[in-house]
C-alpha atoms as a PDB file:
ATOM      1  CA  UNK A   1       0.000   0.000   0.000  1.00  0.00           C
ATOM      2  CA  UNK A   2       2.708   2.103   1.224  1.00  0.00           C
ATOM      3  CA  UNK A   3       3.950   1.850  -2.582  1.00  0.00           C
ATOM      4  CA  UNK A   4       0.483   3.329  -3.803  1.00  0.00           C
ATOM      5  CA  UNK A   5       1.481   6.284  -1.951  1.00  0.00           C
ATOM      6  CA  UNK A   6       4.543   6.482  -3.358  1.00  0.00           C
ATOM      7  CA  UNK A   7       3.735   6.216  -7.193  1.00  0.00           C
ATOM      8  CA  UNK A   8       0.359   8.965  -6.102  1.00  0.00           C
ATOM      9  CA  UNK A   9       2.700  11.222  -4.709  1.00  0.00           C
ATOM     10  CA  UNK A  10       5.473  10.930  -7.977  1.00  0.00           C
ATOM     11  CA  UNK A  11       2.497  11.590  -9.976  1.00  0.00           C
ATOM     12  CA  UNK A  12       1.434  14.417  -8.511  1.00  0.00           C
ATOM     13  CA  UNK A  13       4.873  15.931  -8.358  1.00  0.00           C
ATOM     14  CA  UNK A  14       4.881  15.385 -12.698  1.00  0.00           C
ATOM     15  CA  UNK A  15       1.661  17.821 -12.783  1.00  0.00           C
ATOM     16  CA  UNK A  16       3.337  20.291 -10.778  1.00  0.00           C
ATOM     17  CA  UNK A  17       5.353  21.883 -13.209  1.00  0.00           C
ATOM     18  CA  UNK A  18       2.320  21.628 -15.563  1.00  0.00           C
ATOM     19  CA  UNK A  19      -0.373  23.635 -14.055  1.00  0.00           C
ATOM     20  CA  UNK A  20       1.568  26.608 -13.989  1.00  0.00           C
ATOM     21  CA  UNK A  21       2.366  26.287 -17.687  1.00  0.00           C
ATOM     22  CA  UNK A  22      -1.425  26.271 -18.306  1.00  0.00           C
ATOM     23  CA  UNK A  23      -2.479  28.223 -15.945  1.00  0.00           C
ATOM     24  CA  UNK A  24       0.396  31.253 -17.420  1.00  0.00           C
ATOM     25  CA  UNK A  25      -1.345  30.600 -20.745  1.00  0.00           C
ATOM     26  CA  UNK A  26      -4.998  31.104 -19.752  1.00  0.00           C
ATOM     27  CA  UNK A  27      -3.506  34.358 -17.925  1.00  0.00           C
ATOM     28  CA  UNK A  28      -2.535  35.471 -21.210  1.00  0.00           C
ATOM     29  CA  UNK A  29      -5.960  35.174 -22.393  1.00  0.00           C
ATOM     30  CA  UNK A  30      -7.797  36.393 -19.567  1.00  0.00           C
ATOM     31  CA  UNK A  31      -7.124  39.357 -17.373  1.00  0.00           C
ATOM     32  CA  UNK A  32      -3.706  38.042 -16.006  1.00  0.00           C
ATOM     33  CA  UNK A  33      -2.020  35.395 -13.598  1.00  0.00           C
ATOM     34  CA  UNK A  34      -5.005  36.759 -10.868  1.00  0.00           C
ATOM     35  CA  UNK A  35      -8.408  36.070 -12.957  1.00  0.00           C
ATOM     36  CA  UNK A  36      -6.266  32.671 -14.014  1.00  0.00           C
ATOM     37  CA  UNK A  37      -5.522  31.189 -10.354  1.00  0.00           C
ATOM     38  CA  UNK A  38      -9.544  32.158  -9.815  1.00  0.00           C
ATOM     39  CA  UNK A  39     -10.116  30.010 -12.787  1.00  0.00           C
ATOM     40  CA  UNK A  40      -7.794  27.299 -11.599  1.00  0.00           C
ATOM     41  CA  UNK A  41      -9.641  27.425  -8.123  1.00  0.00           C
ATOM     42  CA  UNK A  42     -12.874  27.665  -9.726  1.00  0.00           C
ATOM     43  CA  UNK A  43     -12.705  24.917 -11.960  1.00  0.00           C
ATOM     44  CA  UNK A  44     -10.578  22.415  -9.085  1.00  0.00           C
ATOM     45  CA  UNK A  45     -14.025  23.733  -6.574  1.00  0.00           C
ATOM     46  CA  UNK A  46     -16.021  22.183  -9.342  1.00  0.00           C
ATOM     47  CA  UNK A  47     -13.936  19.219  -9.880  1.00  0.00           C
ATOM     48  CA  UNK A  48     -13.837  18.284  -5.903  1.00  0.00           C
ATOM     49  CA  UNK A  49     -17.862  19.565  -5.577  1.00  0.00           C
ATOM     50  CA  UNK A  50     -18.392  16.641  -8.059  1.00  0.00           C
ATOM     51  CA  UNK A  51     -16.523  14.051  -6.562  1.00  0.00           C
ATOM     52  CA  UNK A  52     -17.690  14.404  -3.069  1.00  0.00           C
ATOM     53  CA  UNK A  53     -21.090  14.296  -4.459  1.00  0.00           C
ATOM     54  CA  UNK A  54     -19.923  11.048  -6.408  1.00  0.00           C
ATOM     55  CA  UNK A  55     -18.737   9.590  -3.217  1.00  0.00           C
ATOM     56  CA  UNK A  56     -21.481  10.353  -1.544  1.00  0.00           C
ATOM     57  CA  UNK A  57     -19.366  12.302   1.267  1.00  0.00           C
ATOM     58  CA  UNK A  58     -21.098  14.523   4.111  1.00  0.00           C
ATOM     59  CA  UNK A  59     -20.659  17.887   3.782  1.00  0.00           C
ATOM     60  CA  UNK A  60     -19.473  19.554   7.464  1.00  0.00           C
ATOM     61  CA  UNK A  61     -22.133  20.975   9.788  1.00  0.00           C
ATOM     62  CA  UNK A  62     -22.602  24.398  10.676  1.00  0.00           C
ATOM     63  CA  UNK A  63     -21.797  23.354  14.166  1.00  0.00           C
ATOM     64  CA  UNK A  64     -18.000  21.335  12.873  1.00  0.00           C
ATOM     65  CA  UNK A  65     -17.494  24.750  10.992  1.00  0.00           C
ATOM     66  CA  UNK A  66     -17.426  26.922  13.854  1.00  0.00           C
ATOM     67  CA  UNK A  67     -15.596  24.655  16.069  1.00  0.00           C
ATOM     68  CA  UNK A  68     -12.676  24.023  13.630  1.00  0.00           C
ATOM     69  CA  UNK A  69      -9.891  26.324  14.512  1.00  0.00           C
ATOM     70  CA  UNK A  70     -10.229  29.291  12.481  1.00  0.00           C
ATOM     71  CA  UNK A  71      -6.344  28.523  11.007  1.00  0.00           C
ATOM     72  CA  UNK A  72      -7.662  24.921   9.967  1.00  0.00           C
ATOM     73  CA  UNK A  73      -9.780  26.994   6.826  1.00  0.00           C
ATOM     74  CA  UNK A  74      -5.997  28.529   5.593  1.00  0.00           C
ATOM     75  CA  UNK A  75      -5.256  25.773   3.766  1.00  0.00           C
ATOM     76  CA  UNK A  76      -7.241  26.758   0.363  1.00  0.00           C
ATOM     77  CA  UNK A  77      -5.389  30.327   0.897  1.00  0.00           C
ATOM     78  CA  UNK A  78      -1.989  28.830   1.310  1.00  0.00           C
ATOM     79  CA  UNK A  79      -2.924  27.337  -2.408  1.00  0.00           C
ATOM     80  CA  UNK A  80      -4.161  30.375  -3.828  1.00  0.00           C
ATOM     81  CA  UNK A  81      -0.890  32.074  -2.807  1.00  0.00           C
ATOM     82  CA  UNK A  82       0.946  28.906  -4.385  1.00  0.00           C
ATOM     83  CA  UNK A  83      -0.943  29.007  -7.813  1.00  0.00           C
ATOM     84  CA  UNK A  84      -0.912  32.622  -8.230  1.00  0.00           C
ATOM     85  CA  UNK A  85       3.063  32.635  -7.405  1.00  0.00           C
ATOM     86  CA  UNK A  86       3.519  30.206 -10.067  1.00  0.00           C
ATOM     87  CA  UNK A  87       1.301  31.506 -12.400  1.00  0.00           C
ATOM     88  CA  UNK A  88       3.539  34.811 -12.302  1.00  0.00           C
ATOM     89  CA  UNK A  89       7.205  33.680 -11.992  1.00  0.00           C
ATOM     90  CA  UNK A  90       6.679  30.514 -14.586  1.00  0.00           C
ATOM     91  CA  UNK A  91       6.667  32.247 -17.872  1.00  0.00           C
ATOM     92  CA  UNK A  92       9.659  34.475 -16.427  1.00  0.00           C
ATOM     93  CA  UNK A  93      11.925  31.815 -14.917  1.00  0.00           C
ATOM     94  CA  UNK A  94      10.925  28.539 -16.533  1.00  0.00           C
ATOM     95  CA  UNK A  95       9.906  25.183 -14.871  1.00  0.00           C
ATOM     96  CA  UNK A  96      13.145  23.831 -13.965  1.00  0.00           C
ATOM     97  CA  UNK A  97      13.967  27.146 -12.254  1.00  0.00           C
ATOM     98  CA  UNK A  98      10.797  27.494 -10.830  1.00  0.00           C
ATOM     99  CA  UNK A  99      11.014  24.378  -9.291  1.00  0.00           C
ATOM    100  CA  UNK A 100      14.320  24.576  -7.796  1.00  0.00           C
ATOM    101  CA  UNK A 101      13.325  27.331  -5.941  1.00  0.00           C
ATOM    102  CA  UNK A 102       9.845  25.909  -4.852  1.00  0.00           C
ATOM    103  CA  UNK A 103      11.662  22.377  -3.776  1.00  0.00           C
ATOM    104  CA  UNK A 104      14.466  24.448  -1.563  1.00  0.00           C
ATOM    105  CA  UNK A 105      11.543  26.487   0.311  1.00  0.00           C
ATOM    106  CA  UNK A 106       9.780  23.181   0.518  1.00  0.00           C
ATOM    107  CA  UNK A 107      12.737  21.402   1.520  1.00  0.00           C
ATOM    108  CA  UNK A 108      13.509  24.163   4.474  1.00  0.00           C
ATOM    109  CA  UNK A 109       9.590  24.352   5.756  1.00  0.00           C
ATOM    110  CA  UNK A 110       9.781  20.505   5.596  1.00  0.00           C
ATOM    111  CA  UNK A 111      12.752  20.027   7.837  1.00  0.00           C
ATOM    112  CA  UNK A 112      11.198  23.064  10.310  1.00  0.00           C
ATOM    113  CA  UNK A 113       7.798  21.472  10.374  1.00  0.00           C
ATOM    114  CA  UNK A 114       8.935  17.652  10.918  1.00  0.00           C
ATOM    115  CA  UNK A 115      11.248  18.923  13.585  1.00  0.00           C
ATOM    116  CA  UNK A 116       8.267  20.655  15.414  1.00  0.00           C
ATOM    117  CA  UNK A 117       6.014  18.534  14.614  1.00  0.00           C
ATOM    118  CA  UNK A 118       3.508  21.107  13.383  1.00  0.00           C
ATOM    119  CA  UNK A 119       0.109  20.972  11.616  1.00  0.00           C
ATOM    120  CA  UNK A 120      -0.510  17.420  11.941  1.00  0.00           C
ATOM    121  CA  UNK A 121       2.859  16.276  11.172  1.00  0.00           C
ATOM    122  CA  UNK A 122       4.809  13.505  13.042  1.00  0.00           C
ATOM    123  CA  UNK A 123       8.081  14.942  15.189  1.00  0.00           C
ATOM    124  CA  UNK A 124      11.069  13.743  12.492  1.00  0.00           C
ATOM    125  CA  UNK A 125      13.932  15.963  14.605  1.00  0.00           C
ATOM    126  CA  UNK A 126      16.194  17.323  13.012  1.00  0.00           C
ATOM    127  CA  UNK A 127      19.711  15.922  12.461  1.00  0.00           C
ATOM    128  CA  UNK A 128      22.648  16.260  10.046  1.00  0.00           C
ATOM    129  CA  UNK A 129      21.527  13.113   7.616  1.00  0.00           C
ATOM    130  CA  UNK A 130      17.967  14.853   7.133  1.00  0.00           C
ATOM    131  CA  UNK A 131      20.108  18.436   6.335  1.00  0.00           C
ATOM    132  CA  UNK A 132      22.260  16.441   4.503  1.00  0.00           C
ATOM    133  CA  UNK A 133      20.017  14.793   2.407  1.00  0.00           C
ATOM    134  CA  UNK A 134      17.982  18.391   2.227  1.00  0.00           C
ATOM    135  CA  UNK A 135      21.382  19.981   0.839  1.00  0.00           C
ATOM    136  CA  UNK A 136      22.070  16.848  -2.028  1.00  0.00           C
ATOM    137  CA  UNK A 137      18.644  17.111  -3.109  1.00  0.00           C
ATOM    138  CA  UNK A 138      19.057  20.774  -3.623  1.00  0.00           C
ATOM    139  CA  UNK A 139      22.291  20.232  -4.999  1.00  0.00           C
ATOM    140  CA  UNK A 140      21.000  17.890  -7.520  1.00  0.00           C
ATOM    141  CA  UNK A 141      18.202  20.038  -8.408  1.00  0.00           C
ATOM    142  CA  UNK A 142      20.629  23.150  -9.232  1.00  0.00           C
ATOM    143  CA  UNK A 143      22.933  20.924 -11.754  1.00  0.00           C
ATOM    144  CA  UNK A 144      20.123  19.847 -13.422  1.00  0.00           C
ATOM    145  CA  UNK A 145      18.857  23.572 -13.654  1.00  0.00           C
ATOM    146  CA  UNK A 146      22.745  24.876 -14.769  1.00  0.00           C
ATOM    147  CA  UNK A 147      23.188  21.880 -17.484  1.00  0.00           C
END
């Protein structure tokens, strides 16, 4: 199962340099990388509306609403901030240099968040392998982006 995960996950890491290809195009045929991340948003609402109808999935109460911390509804504007970013620095910097830079501020908020064990995560402290492995991966990421 754990392998599922995996191959999800991989997946899901090949569409993230594509959406902000698409989503820079549609900005140049709408009213810019704003309107476009709307659109993105828009049409993913849509997407998710239909498959938790599909599924048959209860919708929250009033009631859960309210008693949710108010930080747990940032999650959709973390995204926003995400796709818009991308939207605007992808046709200017390019997808391999776009991601470099969004897998070393990944990279750093992963190592600060497993260390803490914040928002949900499980405490992974941190220690020279895990920095270690942080810096090769960012190494490796910045050769492929210079050749």
């Amino acid at each position: 199962m754990k392998l599922f995960y995996i191959l999800l996950t991989v997946i899901a890491g090949c569409l993230m340099p594509i959406q902000p290809g698409i989503n820079s195009l549609l900005s140049e045929e709408t009213s810019g990388p704003y309107m476009a991340s709307l659109i993105s948003f828009v049409v993913g609402t849509g997407a998710l509306f239909a498959l938790c109808l599909f599924m048959r999935l209860p919708f929250p109460t009033l009631q859960t609403v309210a008693e949710v911390p108010w930080w747990y509804w940032c999650g959709g504007l973390l995204g926003a901030v995400f796709v818009t970013v991308t939207v605007i620095v992808a046709p200017r910097l390019g997808a391999v240099n776009m991601l470099t830079y969004l897998i070393a501020g990944q990279m750093l908020a992963s190592l600060i968040l497993d260390h803490y064990g914040v928002v949900g995560f499980p405490v992974h402290h941190l220690n020279v392998w895990r920095v270690l492995g942080v810096f090769f991966l960012v190494v490796g990421v910045t050769l492929i982006k210079k050749f």
